[in-house]
N, C-alpha and C. Protein backbone atom coordinates (compact mmCIF):
# COMPACT_ATOMS: atom_id res chain seq x y z
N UNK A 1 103.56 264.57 -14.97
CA UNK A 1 103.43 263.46 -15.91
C UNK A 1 103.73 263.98 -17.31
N UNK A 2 104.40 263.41 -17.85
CA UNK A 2 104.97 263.67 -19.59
C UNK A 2 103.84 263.27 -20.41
N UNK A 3 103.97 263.94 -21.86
CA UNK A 3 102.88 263.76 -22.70
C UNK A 3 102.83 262.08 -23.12
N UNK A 4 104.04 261.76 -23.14
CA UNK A 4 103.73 259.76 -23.77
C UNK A 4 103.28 259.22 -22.47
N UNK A 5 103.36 259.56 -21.17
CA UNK A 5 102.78 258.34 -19.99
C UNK A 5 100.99 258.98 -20.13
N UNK A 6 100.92 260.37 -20.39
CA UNK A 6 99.26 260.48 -21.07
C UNK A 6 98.62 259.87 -21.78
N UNK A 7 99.23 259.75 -22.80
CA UNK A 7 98.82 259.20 -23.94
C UNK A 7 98.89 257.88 -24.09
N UNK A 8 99.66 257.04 -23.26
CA UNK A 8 99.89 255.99 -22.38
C UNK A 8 98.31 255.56 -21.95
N UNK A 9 97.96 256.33 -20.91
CA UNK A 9 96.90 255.79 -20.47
C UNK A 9 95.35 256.60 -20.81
N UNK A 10 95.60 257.26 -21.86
CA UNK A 10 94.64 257.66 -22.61
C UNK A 10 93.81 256.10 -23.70
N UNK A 11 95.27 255.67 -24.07
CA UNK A 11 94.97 254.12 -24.95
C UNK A 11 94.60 253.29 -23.93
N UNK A 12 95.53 253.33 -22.97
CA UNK A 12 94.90 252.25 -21.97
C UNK A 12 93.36 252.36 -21.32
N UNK A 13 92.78 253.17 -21.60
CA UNK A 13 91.74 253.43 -20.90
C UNK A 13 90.78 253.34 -22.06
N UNK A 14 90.88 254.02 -23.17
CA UNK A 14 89.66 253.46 -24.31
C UNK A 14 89.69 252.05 -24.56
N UNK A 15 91.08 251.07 -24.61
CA UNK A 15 91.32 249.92 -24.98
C UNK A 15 90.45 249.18 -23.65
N UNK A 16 90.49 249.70 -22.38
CA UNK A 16 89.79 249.23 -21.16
C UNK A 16 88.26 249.45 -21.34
N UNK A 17 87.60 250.38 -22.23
CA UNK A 17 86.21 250.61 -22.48
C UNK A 17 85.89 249.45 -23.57
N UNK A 18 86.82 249.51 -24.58
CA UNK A 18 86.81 248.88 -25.67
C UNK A 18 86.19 247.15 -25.47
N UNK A 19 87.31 246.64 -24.22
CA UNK A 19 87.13 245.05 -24.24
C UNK A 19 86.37 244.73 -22.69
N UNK A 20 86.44 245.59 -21.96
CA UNK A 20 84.76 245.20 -20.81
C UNK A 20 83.79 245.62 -21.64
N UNK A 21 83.66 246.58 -22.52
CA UNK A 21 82.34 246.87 -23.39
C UNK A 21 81.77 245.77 -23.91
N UNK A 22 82.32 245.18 -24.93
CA UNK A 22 82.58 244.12 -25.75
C UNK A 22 82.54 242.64 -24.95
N UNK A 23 82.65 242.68 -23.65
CA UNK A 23 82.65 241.32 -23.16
C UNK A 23 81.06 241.27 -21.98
N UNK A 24 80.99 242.65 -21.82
CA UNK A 24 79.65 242.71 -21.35
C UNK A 24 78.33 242.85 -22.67
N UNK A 25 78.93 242.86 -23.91
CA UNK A 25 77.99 242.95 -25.09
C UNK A 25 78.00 241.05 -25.21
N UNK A 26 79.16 240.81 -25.30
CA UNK A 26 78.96 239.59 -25.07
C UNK A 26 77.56 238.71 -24.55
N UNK A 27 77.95 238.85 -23.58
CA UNK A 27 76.91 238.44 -22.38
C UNK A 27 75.62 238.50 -22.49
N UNK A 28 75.38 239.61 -23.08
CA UNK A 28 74.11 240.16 -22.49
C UNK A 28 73.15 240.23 -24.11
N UNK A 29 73.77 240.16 -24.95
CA UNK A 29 73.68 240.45 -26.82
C UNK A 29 72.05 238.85 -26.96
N UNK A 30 71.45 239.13 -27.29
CA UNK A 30 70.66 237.42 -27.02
C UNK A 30 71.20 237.09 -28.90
N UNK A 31 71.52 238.14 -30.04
CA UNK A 31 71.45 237.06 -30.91
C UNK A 31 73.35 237.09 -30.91
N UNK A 32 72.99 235.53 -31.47
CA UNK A 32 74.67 234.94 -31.44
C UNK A 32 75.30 235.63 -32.46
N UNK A 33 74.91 235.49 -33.40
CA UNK A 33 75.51 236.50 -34.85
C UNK A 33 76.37 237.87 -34.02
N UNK A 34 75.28 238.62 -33.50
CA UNK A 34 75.82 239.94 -32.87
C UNK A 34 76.91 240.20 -31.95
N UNK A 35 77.18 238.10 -30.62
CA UNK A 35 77.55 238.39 -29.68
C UNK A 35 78.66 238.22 -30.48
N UNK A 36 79.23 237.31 -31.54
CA UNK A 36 80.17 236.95 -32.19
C UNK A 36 81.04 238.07 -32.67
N UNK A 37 80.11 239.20 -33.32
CA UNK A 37 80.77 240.46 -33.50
C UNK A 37 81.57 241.43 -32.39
N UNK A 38 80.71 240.86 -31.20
CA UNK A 38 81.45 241.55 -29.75
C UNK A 38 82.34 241.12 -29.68
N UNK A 39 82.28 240.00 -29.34
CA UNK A 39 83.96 239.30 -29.21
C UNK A 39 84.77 239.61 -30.06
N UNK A 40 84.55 240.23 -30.95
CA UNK A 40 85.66 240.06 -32.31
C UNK A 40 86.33 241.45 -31.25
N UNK A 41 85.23 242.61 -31.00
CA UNK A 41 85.69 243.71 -30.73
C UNK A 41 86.56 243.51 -29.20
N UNK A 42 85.98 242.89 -28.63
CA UNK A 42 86.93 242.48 -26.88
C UNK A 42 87.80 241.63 -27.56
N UNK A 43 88.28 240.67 -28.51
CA UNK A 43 89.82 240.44 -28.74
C UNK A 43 90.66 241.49 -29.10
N UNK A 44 90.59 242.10 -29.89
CA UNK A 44 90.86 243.55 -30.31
C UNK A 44 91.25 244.09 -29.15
N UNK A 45 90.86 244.49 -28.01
CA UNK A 45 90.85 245.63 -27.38
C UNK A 45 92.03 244.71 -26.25
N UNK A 46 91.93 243.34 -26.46
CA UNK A 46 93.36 242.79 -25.78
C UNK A 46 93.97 242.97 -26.72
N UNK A 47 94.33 242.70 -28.08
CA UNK A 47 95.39 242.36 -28.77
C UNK A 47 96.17 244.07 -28.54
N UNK A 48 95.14 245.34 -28.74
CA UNK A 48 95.52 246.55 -27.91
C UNK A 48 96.77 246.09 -26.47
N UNK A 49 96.01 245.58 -25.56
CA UNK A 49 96.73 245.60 -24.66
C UNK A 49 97.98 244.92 -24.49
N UNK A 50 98.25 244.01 -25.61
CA UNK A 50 99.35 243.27 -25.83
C UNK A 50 100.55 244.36 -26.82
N UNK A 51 100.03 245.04 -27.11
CA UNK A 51 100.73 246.25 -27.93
C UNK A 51 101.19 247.10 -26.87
N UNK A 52 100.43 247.55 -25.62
CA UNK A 52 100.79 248.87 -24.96
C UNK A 52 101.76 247.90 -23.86
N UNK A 53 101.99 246.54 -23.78
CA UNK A 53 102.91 246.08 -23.07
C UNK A 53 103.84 245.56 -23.55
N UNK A 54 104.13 245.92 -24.74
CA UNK A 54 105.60 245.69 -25.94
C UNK A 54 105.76 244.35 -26.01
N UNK A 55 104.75 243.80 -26.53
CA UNK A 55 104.83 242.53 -27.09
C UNK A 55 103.73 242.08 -27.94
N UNK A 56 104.35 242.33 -29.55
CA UNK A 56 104.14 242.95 -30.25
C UNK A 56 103.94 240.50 -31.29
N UNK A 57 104.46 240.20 -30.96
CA UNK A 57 104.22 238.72 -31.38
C UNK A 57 103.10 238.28 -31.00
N UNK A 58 102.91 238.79 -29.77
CA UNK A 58 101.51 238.47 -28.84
C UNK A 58 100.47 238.94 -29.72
N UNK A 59 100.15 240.08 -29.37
CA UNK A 59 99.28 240.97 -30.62
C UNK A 59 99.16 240.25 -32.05
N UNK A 60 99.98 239.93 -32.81
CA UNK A 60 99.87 239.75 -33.71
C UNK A 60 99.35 238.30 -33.68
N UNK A 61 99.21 237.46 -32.72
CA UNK A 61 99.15 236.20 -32.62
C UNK A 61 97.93 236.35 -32.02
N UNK A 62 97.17 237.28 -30.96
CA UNK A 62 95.91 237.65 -31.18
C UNK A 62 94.90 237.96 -32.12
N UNK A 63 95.71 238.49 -33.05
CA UNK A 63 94.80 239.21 -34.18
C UNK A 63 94.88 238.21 -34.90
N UNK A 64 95.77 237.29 -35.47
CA UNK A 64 96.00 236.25 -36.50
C UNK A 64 95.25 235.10 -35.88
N UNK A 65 95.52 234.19 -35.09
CA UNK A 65 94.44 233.19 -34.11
C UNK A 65 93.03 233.47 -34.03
N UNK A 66 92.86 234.18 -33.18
CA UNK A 66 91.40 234.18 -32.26
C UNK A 66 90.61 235.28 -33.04
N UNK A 67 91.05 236.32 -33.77
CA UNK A 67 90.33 237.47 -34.61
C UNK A 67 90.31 236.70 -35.91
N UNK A 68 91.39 236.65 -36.40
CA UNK A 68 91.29 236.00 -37.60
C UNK A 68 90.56 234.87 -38.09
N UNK A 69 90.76 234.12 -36.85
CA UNK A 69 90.63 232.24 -37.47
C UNK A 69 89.31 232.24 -36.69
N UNK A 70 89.65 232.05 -35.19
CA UNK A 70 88.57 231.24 -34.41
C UNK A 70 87.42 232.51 -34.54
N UNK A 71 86.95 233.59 -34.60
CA UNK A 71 85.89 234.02 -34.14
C UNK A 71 85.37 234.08 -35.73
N UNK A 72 86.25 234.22 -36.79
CA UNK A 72 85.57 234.12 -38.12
C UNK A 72 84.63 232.75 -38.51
N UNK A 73 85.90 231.50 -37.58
CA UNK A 73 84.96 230.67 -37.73
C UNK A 73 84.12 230.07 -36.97
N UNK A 74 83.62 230.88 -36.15
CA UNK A 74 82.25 231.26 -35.55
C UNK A 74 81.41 231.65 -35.77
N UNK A 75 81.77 232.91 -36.65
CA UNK A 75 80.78 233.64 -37.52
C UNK A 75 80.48 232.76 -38.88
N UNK A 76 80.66 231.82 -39.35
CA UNK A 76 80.86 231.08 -40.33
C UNK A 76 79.93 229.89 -40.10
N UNK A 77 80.01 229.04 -38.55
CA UNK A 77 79.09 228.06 -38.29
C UNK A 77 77.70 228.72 -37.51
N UNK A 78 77.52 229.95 -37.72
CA UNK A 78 76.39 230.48 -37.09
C UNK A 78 75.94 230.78 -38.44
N UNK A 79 76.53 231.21 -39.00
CA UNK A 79 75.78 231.66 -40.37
C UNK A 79 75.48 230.27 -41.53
N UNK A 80 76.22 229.44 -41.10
CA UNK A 80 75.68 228.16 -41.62
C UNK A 80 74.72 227.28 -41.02
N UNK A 81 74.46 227.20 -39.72
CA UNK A 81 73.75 226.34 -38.85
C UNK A 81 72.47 226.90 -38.92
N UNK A 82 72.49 228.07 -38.16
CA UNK A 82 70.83 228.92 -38.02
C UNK A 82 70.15 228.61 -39.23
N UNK A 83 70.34 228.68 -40.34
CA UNK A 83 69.20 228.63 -41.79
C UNK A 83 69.48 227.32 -41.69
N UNK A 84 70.21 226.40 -41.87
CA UNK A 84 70.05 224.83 -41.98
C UNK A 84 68.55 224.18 -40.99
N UNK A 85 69.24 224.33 -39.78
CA UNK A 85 68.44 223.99 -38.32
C UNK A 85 67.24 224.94 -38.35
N UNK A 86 67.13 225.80 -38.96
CA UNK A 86 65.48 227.25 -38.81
C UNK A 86 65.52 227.32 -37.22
N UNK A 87 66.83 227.76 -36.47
CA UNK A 87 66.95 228.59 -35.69
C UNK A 87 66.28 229.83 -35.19
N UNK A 88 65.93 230.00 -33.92
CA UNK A 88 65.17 231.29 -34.20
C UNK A 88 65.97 232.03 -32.16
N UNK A 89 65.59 233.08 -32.21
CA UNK A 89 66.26 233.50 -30.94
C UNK A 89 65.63 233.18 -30.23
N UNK A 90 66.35 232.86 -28.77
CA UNK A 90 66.34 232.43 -27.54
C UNK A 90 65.95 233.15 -26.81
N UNK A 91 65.83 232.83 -25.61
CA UNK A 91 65.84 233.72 -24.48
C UNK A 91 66.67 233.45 -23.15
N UNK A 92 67.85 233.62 -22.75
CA UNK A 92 68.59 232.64 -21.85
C UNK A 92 67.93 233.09 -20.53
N UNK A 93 67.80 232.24 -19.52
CA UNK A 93 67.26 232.08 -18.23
C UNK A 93 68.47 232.51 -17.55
N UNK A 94 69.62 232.18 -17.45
CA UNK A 94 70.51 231.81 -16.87
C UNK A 94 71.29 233.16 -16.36
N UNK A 95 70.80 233.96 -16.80
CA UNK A 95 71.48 235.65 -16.80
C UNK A 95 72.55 235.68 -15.45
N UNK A 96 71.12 235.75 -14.48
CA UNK A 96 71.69 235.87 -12.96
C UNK A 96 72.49 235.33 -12.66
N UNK A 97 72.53 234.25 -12.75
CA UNK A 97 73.63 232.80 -12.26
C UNK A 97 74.53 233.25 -13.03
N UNK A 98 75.18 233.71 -14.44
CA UNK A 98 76.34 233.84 -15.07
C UNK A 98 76.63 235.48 -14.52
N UNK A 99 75.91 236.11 -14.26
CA UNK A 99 76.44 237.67 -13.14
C UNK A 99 77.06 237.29 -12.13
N UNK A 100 76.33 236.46 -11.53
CA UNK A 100 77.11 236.00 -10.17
C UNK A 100 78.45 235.47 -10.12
N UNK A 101 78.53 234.57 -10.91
CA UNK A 101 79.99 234.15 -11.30
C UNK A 101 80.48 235.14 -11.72
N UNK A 102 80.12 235.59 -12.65
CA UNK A 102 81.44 236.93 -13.12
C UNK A 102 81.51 237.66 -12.22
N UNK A 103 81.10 238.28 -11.04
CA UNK A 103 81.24 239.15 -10.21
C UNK A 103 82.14 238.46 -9.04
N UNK A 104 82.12 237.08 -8.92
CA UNK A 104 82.48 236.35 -7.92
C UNK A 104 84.02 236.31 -8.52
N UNK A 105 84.21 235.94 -9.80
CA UNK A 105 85.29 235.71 -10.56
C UNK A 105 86.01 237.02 -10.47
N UNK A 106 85.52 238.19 -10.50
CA UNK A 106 86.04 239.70 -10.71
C UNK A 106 86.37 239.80 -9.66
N UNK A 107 85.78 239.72 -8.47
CA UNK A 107 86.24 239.60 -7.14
C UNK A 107 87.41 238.90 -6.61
N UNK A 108 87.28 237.88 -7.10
CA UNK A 108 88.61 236.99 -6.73
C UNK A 108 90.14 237.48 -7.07
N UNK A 109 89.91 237.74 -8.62
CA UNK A 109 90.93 238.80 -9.37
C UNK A 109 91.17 239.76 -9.09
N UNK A 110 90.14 240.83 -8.61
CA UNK A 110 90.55 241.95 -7.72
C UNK A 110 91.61 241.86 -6.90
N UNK A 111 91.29 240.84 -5.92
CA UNK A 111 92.09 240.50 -4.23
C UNK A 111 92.85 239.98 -4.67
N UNK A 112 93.28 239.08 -5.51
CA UNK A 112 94.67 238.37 -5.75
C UNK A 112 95.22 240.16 -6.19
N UNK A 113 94.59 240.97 -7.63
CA UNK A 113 95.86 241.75 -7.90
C UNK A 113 96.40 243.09 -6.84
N UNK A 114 95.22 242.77 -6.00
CA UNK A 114 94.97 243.52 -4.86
C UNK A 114 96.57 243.46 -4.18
N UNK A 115 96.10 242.06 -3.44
CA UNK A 115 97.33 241.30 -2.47
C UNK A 115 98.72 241.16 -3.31
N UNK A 116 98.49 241.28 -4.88
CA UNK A 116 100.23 241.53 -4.96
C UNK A 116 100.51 242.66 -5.26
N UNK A 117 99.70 244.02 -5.64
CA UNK A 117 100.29 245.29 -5.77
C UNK A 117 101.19 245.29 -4.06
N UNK A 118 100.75 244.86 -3.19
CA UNK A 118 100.71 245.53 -1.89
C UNK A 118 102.24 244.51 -1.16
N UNK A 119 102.62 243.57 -1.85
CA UNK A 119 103.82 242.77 -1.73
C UNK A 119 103.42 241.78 -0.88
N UNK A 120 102.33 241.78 -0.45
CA UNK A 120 101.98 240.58 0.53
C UNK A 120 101.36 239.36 0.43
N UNK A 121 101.63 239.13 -1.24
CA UNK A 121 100.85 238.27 -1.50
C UNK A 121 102.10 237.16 -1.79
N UNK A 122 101.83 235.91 -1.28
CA UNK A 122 102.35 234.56 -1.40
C UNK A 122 102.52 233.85 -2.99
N UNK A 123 101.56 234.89 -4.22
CA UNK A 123 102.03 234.84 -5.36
C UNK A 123 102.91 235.24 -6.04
N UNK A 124 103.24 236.41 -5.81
CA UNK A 124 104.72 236.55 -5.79
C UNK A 124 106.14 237.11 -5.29
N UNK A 125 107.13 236.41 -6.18
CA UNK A 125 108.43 236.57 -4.64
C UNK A 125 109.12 237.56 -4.19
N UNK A 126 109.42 238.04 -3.29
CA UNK A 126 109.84 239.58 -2.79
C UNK A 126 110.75 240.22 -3.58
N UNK A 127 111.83 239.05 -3.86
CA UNK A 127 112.98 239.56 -4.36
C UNK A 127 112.89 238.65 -5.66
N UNK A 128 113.23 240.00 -6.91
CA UNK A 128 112.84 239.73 -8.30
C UNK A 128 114.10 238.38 -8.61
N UNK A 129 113.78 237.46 -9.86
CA UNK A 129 114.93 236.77 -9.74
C UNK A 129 115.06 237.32 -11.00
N UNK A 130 116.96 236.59 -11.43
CA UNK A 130 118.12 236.87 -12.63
C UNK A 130 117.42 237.42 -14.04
N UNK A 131 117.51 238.35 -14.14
CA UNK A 131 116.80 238.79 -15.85
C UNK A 131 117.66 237.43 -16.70
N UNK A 132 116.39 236.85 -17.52
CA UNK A 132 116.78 235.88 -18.14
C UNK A 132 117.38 236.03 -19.65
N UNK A 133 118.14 235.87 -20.04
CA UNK A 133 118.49 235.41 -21.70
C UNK A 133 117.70 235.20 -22.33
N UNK A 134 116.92 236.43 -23.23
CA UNK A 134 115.68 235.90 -24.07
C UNK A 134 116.22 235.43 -25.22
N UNK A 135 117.08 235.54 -25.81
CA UNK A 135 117.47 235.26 -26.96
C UNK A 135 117.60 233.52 -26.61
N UNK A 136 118.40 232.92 -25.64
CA UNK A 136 118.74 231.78 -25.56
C UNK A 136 117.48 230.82 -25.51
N UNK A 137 116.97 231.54 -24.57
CA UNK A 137 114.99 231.01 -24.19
C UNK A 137 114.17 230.41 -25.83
N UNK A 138 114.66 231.88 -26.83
CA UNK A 138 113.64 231.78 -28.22
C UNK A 138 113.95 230.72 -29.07
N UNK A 139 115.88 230.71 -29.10
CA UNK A 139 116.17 229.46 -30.01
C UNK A 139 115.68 228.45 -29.02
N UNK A 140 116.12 228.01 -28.07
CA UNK A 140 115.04 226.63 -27.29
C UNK A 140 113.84 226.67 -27.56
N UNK A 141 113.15 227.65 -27.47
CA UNK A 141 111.54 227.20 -27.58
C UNK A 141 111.46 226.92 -28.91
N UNK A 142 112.04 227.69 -29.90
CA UNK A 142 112.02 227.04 -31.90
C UNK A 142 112.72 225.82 -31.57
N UNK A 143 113.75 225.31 -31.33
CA UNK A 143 114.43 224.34 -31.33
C UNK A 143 113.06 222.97 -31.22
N UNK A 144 112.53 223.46 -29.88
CA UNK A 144 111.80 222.07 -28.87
C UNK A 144 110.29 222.15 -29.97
N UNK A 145 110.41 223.15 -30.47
CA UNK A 145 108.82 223.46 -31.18
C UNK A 145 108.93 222.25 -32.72
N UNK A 146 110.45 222.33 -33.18
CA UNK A 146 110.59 221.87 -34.78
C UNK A 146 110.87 220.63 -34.44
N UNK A 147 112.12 220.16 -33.27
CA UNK A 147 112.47 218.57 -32.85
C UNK A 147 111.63 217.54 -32.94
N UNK A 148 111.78 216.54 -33.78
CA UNK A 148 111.09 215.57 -33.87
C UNK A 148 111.23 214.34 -32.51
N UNK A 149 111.78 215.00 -31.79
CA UNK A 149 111.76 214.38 -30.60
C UNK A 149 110.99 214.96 -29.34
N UNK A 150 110.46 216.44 -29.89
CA UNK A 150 110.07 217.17 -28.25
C UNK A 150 108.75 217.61 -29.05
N UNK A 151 108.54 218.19 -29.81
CA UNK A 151 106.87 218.82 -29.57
C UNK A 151 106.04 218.64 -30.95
N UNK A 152 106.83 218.41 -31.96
CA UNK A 152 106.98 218.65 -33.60
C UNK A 152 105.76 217.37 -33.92
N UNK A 153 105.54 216.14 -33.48
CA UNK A 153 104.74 215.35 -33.52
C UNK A 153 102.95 215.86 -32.61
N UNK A 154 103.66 216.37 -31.69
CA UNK A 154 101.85 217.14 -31.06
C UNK A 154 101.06 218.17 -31.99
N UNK A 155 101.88 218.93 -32.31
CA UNK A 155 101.74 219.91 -33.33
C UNK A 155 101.16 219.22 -34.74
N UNK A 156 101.70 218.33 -35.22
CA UNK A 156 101.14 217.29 -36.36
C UNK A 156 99.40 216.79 -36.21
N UNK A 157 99.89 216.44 -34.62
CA UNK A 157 98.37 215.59 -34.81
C UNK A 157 97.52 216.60 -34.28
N UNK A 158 97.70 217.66 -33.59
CA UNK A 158 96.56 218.40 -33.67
C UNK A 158 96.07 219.35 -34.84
N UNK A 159 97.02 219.82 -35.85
CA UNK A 159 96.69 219.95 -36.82
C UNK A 159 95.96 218.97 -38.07
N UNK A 160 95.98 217.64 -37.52
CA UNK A 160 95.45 216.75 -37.96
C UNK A 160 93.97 216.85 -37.55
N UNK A 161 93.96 216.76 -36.65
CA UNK A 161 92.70 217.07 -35.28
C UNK A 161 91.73 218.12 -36.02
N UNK A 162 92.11 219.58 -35.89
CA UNK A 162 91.59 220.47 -36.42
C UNK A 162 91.05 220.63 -37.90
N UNK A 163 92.17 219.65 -38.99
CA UNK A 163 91.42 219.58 -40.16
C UNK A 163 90.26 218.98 -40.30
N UNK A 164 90.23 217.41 -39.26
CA UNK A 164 89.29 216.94 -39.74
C UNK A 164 88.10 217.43 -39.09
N UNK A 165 88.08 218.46 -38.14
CA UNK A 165 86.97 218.90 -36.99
C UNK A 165 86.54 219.92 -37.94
N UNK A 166 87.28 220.46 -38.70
CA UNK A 166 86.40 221.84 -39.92
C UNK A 166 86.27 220.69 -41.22
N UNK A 167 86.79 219.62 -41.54
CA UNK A 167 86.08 218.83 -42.49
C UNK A 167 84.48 218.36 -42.08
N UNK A 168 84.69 217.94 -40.90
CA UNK A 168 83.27 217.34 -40.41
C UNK A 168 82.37 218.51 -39.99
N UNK A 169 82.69 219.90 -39.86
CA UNK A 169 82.13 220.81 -39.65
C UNK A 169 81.63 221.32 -40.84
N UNK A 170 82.36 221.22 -42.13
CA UNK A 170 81.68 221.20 -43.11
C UNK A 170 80.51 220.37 -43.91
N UNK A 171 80.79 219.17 -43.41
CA UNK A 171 79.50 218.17 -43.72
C UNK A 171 78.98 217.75 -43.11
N UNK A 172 78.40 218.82 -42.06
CA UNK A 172 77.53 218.91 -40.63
C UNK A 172 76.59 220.13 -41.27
N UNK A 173 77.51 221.23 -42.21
CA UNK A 173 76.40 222.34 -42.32
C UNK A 173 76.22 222.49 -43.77
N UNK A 174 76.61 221.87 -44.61
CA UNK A 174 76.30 221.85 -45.88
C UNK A 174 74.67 221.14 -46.13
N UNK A 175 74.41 221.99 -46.83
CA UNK A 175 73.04 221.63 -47.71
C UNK A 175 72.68 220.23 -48.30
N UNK A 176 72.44 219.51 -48.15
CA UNK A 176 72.39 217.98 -48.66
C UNK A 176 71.24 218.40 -50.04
């Protein structure tokens, strides 16, 4: 083995501690403030894994989205809600029942990636098909993304959507 397929899975393997760490801190964290900080660290440790599989838009669209935006503004309506509401910590019941599923869920994922390392799986097809034209693929997908005939109006109103859901999120946690 060469020193870059080492070092290869030297990242792959802290980045693998990094985001089961972080998603089992998740879980298990009882105050929300803290679990919020986990997650920040298990997006991270994908947006990692979107890097060590050369796709590098991905990553950045990890880190910019879901690190940037959505878990900040998580950390933002927890830190506004709890002192409004005099929040105080929980204790969730539910532990077991959400182990079980995740183990049931991990399981399932196992055997599917199980059954296609091994070619026998009905997910996917024996014989690889035509390497596609990415370049042709990117202008279509910008094309269908800006067209005021294909996607350019969904994009409008859910950005519409979202303003007014952090407008009303703001005068849900503001101080009267």
């Amino acid at each position: 083995m060469d020193t870059n397929a080492v070092v290869q899975w030297g990242v792959f393997g802290i980045l693998t501690i990094l985001t089961i760490g972080g998603a089992i801190s998740v879980a298990r964290d009882r105050n929300l403030f803290h679990a919020a900080l986990w997650l920040l660290l298990t997006l991270f440790g994908v947006a990692g894994f979107f890097v060590l599989l050369a796709a590098p838009f991905l990553a950045a669209v990890q880190v910019l989205v879901y690190m940037g935006a959505i878990v900040i503004l998580i950390i933002f309506a927890i830190m506004l809600t709890r002192r409004m509401m005099g929040l105080h910590e929980t204790e969730n019941g539910q532990w077991g029942v959400s182990l079980a599923v995740a183990a049931i869920a991990f399981l399932l994922i196992a055997g599917t990636l199980f059954l296609a390392s091994n070619g026998n799986s009905p997910l996917l097809p024996t014989t690889p098909k035509a390497d596609l034209d990415t370049t042709t693929s990117l202008v279509n997908l910008g094309t269908s993304l800006v067209d005021p005939g294909q996607y350019a109006l969904p994009f409008e109103v859910a950005s519409l959507l979202l303003t007014g859901a952090m407008i009303g999120a703001i005068v849900i946690a503001r101080e009267d």
